[in-house]
Protein backbone atom coordinates (compact mmCIF):
# COMPACT_ATOMS: atom_id res chain seq x y z
CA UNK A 1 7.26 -18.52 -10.27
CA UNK A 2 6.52 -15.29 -12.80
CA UNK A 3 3.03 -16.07 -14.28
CA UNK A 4 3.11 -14.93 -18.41
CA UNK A 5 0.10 -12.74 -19.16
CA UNK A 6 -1.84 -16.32 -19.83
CA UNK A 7 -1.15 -17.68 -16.68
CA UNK A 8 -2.26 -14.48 -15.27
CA UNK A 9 -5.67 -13.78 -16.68
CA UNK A 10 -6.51 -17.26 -16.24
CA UNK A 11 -6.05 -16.49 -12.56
CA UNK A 12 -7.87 -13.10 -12.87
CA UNK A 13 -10.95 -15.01 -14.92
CA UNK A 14 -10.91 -17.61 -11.84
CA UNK A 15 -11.37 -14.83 -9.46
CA UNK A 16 -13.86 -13.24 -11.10
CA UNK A 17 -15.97 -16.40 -11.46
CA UNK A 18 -15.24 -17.63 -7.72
CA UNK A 19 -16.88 -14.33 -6.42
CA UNK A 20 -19.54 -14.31 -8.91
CA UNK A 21 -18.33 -12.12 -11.56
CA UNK A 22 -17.59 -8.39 -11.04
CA UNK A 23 -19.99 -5.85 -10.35
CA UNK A 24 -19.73 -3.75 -13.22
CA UNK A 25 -22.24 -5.05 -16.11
CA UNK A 26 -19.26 -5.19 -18.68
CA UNK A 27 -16.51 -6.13 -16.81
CA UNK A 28 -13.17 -3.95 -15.96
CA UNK A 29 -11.80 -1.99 -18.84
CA UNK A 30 -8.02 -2.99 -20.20
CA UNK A 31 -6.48 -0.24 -17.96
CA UNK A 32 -7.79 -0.95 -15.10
CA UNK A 33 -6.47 -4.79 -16.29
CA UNK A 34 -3.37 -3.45 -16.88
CA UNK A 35 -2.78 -1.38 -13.71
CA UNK A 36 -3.59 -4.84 -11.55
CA UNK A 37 -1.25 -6.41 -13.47
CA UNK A 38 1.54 -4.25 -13.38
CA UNK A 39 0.89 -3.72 -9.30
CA UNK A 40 0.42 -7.56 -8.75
CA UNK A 41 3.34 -8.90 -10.33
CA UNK A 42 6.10 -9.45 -7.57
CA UNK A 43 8.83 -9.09 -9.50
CA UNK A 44 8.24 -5.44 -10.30
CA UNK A 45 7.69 -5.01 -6.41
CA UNK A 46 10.72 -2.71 -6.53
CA UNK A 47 8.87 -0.24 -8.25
CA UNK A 48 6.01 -0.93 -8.00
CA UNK A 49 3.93 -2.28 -5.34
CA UNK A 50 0.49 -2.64 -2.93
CA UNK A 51 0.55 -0.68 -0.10
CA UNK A 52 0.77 -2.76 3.30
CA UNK A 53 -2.35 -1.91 3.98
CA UNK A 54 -3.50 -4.12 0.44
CA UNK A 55 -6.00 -1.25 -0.32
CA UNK A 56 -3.46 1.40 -2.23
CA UNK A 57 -0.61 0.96 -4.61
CA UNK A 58 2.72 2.88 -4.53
CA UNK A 59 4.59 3.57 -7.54
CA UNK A 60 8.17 3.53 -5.79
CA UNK A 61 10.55 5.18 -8.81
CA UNK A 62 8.22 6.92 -11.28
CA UNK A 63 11.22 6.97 -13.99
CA UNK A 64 11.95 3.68 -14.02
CA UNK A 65 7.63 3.30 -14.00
CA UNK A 66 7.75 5.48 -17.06
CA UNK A 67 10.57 4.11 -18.91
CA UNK A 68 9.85 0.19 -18.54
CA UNK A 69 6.51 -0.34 -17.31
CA UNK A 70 4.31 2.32 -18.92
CA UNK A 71 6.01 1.54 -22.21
CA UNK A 72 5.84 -1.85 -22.13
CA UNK A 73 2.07 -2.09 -21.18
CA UNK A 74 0.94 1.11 -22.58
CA UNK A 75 3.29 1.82 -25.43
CA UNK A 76 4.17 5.22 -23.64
CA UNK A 77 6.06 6.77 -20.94
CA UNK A 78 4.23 9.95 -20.06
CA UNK A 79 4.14 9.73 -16.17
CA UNK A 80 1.53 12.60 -16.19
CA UNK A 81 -0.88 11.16 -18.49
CA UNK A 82 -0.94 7.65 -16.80
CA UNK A 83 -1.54 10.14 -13.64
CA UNK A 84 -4.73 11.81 -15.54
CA UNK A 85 -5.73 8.34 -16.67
CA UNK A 86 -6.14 7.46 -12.59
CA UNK A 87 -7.86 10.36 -11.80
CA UNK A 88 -10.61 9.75 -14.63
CA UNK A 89 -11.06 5.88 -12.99
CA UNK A 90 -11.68 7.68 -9.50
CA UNK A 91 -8.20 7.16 -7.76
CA UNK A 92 -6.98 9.42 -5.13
CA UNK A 93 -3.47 10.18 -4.45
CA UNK A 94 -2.67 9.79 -0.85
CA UNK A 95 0.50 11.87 0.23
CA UNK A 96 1.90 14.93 -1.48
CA UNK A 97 5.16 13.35 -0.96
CA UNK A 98 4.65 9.44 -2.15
CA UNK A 99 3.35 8.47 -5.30
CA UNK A 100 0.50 5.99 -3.62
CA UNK A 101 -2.90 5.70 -5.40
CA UNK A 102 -6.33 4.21 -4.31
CA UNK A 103 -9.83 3.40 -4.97
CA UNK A 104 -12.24 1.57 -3.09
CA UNK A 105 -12.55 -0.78 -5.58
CA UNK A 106 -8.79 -1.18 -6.35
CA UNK A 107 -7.58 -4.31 -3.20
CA UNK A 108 -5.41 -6.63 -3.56
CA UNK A 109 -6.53 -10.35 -4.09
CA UNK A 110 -10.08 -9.18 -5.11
CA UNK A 111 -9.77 -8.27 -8.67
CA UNK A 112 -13.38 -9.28 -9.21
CA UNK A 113 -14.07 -6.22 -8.05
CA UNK A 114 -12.65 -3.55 -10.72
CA UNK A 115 -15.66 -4.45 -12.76
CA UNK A 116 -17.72 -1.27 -10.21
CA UNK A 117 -15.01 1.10 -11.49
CA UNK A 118 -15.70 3.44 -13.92
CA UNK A 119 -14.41 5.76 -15.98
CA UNK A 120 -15.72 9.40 -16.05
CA UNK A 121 -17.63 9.78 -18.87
CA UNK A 122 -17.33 12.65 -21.76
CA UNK A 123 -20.36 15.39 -20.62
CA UNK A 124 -22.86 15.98 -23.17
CA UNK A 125 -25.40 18.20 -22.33
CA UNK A 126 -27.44 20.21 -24.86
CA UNK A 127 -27.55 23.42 -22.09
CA UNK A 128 -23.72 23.24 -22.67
CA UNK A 129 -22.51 24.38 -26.29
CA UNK A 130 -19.94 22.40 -27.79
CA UNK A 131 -16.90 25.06 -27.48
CA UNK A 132 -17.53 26.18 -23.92
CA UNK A 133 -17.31 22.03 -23.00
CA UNK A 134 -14.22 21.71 -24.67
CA UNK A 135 -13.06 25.09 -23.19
CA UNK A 136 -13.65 23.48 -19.63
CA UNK A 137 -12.53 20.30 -20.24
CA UNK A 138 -9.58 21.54 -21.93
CA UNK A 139 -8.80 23.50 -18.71
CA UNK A 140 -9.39 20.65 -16.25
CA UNK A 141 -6.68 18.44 -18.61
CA UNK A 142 -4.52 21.48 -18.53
CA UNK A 143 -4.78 21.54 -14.41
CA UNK A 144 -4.55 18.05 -14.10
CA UNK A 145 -1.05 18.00 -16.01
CA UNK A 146 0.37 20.40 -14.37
CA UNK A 147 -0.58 19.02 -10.99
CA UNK A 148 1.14 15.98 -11.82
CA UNK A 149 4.27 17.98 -13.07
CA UNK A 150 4.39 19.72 -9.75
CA UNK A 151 4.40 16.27 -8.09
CA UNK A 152 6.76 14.74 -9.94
CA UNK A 153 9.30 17.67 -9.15
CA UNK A 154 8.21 17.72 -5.48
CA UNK A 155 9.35 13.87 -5.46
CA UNK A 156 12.22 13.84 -7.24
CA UNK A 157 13.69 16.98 -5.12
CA UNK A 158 12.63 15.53 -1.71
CA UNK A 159 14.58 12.27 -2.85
CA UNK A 160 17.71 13.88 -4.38
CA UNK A 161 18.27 17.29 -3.53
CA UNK A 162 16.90 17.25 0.37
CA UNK A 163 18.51 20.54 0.93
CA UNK A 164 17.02 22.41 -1.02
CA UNK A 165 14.33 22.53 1.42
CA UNK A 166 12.74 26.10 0.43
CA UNK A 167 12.37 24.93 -3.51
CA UNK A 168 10.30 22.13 -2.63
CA UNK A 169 8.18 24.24 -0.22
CA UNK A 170 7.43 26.79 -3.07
CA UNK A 171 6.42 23.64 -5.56
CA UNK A 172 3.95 22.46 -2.77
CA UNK A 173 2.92 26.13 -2.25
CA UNK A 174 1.75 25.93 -5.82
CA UNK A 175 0.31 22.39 -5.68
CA UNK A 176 -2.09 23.64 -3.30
CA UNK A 177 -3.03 27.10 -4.81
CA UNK A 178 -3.47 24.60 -8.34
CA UNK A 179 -5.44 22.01 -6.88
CA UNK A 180 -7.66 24.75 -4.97
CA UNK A 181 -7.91 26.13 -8.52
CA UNK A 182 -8.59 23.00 -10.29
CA UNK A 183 -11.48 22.02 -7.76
CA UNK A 184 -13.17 25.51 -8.38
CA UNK A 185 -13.22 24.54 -12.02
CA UNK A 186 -14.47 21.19 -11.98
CA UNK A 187 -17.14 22.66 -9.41
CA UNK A 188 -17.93 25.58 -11.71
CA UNK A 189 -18.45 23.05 -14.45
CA UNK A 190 -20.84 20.80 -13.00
CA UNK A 191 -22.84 23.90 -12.11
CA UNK A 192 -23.21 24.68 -15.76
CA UNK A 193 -24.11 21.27 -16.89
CA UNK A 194 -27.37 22.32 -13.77
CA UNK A 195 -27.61 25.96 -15.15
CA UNK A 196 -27.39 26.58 -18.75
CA UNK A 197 -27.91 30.67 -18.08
CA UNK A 198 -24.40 30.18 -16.36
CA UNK A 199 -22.64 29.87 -19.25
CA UNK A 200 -22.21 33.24 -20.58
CA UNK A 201 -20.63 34.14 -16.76
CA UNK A 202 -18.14 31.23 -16.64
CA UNK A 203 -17.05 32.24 -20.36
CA UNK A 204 -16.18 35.43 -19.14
CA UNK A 205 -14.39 33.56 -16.45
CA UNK A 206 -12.74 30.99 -18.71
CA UNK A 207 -10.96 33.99 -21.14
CA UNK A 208 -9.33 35.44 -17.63
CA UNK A 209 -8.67 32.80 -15.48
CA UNK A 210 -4.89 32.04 -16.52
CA UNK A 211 -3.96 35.59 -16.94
């Protein structure tokens, strides 16, 4: 039986009152709601699915992800943003080379529990002026989409061009070198946000680091 979206947050609602509510104070956020949904529903399982494990999800074909289920719950079918979307929530990918996703908080059959994630708030901080935030945060986006872009290419060429075997090393040569540069970012930014006379340096960083 396919539950309609009544059927299923009834179920969700019954869930979260059998355990006691969730343990966030406001309750999940609509993507989070979203993401169980599209992960729980069986007949999607094909692309789609929890891991076997019941503690990670696997998106199985990321274009047919894009194309029917990211526009049909999120009115869009950027792969790459849904991607940056997860990694603002907290999820982790776990394999270069599989498109599987998880969170501590993110289990199948315990949907009470998305209420304790949460999203990764905007920084504010008065040591910070407001162009050098944007300048970092603009970065970070910047990393973050084209670390998704890599992945997508390293997936699709392991799954349909498996010969070309020294292409897809390169791409996950430059995964790592981008991650390793996105990390240094993020950690450069949360030691402004501690040390306002840092600024002026990571500027001067900022203006040469994509040269």
């Amino acid at each position: 039986m396919h539950f309609g979206s009544f059927e299923t947050n009834k179920i969700m609602e019954n869930s979260t009152k059998e355990q006691g509510g969730g343990g966030g104070s406001g309750g999940p956020t609509e993507f989070l709601v979203k993401i169980y949904q599209m992960v729980d529903d069986p007949y999607t399982d094909n692309i789609v699915s929890w891991s076997q494990s019941n503690n990670s999800f696997i998106i199985k074909d990321p274009d047919e992800f894009a194309t029917n289920l990211l526009s049909k719950y999120f009115r869009h079918n950027n792969f790459s943003n849904f991607v940056c979307q997860l990694n603002t929530y907290g999820f982790h990918k776990i394999k270069h080379d599989q498109w599987e996703f998880a969170n501590e908080y993110f289990l199948k059959d315990q949907y009470y529990l998305l209420g304790n994630i949460q999203g990764k708030q905007t920084v504010h901080n008065h040591a910070l002026g407001e162009v050098e935030r944007l300048a970092f945060e603009e970065e970070i986006e910047k990393l973050e989409n084209e670390k998704a872009s890599i992945e997508l290419d390293i997936s699709s060429f392991k799954q349909y061009l498996p010969a070309k075997k020294l292409h897809v090393d390169n791409l996950v040569q430059r995964l790592e070198a981008l991650e390793y540069r996105l990390n240094n970012l993020k950690n450069s930014f949360e030691t402004v946000l501690q040390n306002p006379k840092f600024v002026e340096k990571m500027n001067k960083k900022l203006s040469s680091f994509f040269r």
